[in-house]
Protein backbone atom coordinates (compact mmCIF):
# COMPACT_ATOMS: atom_id res chain seq x y z
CA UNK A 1 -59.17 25.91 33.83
CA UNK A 2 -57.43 22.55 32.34
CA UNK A 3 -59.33 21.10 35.16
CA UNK A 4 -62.59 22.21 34.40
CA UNK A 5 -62.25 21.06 31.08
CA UNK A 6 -61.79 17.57 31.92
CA UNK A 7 -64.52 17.25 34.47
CA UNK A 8 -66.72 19.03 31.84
CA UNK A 9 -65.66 16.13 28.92
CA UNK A 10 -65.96 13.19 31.62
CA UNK A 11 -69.80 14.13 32.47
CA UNK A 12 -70.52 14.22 28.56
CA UNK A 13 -68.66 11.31 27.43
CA UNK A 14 -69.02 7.49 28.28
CA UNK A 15 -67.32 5.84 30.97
CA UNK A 16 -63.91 3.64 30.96
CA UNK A 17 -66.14 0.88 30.95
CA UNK A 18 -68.71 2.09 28.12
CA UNK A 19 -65.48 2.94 25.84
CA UNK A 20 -64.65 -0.69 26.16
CA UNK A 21 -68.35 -1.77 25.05
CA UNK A 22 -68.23 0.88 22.52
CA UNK A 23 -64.91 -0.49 21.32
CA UNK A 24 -65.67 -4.17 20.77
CA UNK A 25 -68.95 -3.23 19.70
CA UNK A 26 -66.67 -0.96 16.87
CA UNK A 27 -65.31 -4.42 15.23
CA UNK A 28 -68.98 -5.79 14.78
CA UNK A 29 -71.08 -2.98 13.48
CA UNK A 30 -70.63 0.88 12.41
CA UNK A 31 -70.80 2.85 15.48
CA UNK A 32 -73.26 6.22 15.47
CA UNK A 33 -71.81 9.47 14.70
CA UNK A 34 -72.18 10.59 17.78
CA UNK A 35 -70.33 7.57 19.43
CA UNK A 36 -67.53 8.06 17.42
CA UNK A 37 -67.47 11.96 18.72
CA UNK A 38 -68.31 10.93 22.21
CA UNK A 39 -65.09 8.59 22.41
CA UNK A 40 -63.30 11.07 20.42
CA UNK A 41 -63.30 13.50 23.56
CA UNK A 42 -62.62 10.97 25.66
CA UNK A 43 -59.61 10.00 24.43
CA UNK A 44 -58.65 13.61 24.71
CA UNK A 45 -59.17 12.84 29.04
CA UNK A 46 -57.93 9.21 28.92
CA UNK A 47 -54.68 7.59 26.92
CA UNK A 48 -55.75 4.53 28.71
CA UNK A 49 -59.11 3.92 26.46
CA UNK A 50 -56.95 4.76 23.62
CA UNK A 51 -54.44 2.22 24.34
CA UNK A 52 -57.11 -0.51 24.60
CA UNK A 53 -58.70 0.45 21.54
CA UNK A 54 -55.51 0.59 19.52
CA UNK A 55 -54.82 -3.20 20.98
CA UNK A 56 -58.40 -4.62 20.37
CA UNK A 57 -58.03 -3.12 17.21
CA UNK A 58 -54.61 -4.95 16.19
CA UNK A 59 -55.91 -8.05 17.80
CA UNK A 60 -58.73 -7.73 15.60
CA UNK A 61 -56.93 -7.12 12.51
CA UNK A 62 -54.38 -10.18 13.51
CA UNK A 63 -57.38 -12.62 13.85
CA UNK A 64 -58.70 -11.62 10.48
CA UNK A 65 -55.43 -11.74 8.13
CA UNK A 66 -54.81 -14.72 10.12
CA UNK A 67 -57.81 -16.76 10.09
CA UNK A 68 -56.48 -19.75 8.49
CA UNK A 69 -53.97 -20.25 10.89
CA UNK A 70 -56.63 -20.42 13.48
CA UNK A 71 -58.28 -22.86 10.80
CA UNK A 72 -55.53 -25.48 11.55
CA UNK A 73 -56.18 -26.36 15.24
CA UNK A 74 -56.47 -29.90 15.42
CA UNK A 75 -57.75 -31.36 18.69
CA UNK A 76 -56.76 -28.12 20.07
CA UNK A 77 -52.84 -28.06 18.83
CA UNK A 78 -51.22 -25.94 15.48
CA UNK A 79 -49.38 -27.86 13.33
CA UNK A 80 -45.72 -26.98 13.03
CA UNK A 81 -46.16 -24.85 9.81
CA UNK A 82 -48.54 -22.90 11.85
CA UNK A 83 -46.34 -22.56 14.44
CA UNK A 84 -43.43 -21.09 12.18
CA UNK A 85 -45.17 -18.99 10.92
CA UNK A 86 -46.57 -17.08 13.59
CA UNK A 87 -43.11 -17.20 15.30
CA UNK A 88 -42.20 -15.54 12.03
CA UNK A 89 -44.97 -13.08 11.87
CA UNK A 90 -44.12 -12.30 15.95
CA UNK A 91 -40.21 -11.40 14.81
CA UNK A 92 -41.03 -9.29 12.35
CA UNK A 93 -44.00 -7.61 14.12
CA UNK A 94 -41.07 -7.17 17.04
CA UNK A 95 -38.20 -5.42 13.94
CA UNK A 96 -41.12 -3.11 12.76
CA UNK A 97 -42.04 -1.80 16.35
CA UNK A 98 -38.04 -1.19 17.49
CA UNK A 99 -37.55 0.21 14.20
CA UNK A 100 -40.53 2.42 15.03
């Protein structure tokens, strides 16, 4: 029966590969309803895509809040502030997830 179900949710939802679109494409613009449903169930069949999504996601969120870091490459190196702080933001990042 468990079976069933999952080859039954894999026909109707996208692929590994389409979750990934559908993913980045989530950061740019407001997916549909039905996307969001549609990789909904499949992260009921796949903690992989779910994985990846929660990543992007952080990644995404990082770049944002962080932005001005990224603002201070100069011919391609950060300057030492920058590099503190990261290092600092990367420690505590590391506390909050053993803590977790």
């Amino acid at each position: 029966m468990k079976g069933l179900c999952i080859k039954l949710i894999s026909r109707i939802t996208p692929s590994c590969r389409d979750m990934a679109k559908l993913c980045s494409q989530s950061i740019d613009r407001k997916l549909t309803f039905w996307e969001r449903v549609r990789m909904r169930m499949h992260g009921w069949i796949c903690s992989w895509c779910i994985d990846y999504s929660d990543q992007v996601h952080k990644i995404s969120d990082s770049v944002r809040n962080e932005g001005e870091s990224l603002a201070e490459l100069k011919d391609g190196q950060l300057t030492e502030d920058c590099k503190a702080r990261m290092r600092a933001l990367m420690e505590e990042s590391k506390k909050e997830e053993s803590s977790e």
